[in-house]
C-alpha atoms as a PDB file:
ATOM      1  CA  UNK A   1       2.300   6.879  -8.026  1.00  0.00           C
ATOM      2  CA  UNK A   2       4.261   7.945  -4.791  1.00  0.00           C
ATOM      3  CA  UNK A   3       3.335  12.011  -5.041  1.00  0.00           C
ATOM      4  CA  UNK A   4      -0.086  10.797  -3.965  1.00  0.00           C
ATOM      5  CA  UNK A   5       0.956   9.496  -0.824  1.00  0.00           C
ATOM      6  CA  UNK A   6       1.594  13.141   0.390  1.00  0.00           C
ATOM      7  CA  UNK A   7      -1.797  14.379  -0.269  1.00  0.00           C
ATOM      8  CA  UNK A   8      -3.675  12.853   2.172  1.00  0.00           C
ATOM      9  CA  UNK A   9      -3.909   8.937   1.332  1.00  0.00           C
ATOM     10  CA  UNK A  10      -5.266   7.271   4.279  1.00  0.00           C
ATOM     11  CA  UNK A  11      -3.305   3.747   5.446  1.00  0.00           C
ATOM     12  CA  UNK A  12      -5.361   1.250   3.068  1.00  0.00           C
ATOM     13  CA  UNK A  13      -4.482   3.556  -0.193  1.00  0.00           C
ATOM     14  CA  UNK A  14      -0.727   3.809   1.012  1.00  0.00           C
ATOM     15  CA  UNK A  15      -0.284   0.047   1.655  1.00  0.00           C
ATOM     16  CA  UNK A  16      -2.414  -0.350  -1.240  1.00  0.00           C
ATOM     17  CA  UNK A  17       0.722   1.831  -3.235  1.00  0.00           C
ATOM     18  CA  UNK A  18       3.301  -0.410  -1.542  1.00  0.00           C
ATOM     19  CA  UNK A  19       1.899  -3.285  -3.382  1.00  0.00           C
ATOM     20  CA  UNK A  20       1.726  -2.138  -6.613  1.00  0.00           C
ATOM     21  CA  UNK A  21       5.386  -0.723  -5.754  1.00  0.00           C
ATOM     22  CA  UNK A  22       6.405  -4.261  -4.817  1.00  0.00           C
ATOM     23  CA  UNK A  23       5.273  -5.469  -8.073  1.00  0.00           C
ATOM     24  CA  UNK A  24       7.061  -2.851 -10.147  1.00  0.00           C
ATOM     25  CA  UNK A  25      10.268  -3.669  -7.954  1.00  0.00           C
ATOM     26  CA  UNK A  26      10.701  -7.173  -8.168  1.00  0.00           C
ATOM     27  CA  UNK A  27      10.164  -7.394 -12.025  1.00  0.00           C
ATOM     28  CA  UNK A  28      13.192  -4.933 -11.763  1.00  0.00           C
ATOM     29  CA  UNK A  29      14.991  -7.029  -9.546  1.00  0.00           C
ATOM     30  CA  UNK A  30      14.811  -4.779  -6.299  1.00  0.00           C
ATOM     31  CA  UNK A  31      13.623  -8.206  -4.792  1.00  0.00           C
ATOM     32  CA  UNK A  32      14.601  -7.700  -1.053  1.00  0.00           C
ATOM     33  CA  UNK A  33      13.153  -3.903  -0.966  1.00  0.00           C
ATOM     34  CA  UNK A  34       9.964  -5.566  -2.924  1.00  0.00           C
ATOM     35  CA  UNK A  35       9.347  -8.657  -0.478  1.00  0.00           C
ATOM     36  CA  UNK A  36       9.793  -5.951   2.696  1.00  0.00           C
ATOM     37  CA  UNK A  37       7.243  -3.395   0.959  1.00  0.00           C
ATOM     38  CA  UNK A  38       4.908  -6.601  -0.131  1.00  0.00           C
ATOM     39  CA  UNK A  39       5.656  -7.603   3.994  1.00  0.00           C
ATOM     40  CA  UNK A  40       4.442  -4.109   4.878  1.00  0.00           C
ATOM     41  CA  UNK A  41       1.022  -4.195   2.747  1.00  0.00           C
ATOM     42  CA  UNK A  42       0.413  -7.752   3.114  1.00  0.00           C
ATOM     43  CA  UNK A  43      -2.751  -6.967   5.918  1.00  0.00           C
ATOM     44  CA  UNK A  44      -3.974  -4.718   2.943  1.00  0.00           C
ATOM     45  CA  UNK A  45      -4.790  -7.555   0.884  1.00  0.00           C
ATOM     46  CA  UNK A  46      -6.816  -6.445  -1.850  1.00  0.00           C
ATOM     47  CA  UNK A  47      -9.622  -9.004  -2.615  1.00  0.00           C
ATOM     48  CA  UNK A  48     -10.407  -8.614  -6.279  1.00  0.00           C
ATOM     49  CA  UNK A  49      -6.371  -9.016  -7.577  1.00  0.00           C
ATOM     50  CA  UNK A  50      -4.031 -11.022  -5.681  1.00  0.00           C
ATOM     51  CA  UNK A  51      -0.689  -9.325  -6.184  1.00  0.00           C
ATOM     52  CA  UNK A  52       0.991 -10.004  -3.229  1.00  0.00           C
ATOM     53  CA  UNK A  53       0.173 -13.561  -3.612  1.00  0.00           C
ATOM     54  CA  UNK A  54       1.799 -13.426  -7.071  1.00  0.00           C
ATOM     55  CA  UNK A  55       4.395 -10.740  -6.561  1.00  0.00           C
ATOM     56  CA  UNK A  56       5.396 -13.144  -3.161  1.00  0.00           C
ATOM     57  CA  UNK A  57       5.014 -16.674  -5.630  1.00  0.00           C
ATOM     58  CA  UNK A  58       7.621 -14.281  -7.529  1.00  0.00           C
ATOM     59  CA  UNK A  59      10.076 -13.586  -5.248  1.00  0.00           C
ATOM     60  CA  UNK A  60       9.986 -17.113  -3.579  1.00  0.00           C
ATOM     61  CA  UNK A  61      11.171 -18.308  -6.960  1.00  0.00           C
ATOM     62  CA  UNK A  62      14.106 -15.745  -7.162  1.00  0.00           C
ATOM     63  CA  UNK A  63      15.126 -15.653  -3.411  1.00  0.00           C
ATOM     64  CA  UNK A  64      13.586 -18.737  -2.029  1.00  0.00           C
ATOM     65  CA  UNK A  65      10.334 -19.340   1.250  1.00  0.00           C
ATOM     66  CA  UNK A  66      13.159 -18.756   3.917  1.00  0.00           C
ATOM     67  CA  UNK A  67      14.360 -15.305   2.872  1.00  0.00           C
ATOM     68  CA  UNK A  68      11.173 -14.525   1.154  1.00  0.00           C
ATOM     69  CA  UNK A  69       9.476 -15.030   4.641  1.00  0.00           C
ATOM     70  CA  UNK A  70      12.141 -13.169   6.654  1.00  0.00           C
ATOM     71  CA  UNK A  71      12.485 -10.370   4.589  1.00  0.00           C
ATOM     72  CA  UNK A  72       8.607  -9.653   4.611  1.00  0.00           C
ATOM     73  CA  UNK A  73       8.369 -10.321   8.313  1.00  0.00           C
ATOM     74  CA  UNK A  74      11.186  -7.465   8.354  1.00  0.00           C
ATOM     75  CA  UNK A  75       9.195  -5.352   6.076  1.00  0.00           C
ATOM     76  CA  UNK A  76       5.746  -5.886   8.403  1.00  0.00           C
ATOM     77  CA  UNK A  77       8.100  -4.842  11.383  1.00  0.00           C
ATOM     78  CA  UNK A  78       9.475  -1.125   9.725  1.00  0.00           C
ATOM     79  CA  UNK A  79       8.372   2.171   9.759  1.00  0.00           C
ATOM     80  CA  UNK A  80       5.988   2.804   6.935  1.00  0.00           C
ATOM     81  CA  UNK A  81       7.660   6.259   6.530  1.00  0.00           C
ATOM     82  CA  UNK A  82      10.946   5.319   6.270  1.00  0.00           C
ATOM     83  CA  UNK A  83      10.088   2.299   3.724  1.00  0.00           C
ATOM     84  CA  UNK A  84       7.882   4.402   1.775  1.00  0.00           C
ATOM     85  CA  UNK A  85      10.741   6.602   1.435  1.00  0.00           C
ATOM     86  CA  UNK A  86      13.554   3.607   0.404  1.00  0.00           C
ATOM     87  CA  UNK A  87      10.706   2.805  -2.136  1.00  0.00           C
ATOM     88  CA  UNK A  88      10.216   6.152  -3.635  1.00  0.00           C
ATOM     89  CA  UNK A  89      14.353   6.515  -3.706  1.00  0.00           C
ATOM     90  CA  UNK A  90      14.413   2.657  -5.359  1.00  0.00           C
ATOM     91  CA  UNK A  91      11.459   3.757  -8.035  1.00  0.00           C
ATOM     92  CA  UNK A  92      13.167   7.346  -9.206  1.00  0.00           C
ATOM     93  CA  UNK A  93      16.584   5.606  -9.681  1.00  0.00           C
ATOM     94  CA  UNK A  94      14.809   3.219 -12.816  1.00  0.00           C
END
C-alpha cells in the first residue's frame, strides 16, 4: 500500500493511504501512531466510507475523546514525510 506513495501519489491519494493505514493500525493496537495518521488525513475525508469517523469512534473507545483529540491534533500538526515514514516502519514490523 505504502510503495505507491513514491510513485507520484498526489496529497488526496497519500492522505487517502494514511487512512486506510490508520485503520489497519488501530485494529493492531498501534492506537497513538493510528489516531496521529487518522489526525493527518482527517481534511481528506472521503465521502462515500467514513473510516476516520469509525477508525476515530475506535480509538475513542480504547484511549478515550481527550487523548484521542490530542493525539490527532498532534498528527494534523507533523510532517507528512516523517509520519508517512513512522507508518510504513509500524506496518512492515506486523
Amino acid at each position: 500500500m505504502f510503495a505507491a506513495i513514491d510513485s507520484g501519489l498526489d496529497e488526496y491519494e497519500t492522505f487517502r493511504t494514511l487512512t486506510a493505514a490508520s485503520q489497519v493500525l488501530e485494529e493492531v493496537g498501534e492506537s497513538h501512531l493510528a489516531a496521529r495518521a487518522l489526525g493527518r488525513a482527517e481534511p481528506f475525508q472521503d465521502n462515500y466510507i467514513d473510516t476516520i469517523g469509525i477508525v476515530r469512534a475506535a480509538l475513542t473507545t480504547r484511549l478515550g475523546s481527550s487523548v484521542t483529540d490530542a493525539l490527532m491534533a498532534e498528527g494534523a500538526a507533523s510532517d507528512p514525510d516523517q509520519l508517512v515514514s513512522e507508518v510504513r516502519a509500524a506496518l512492515a514490523a506486523l
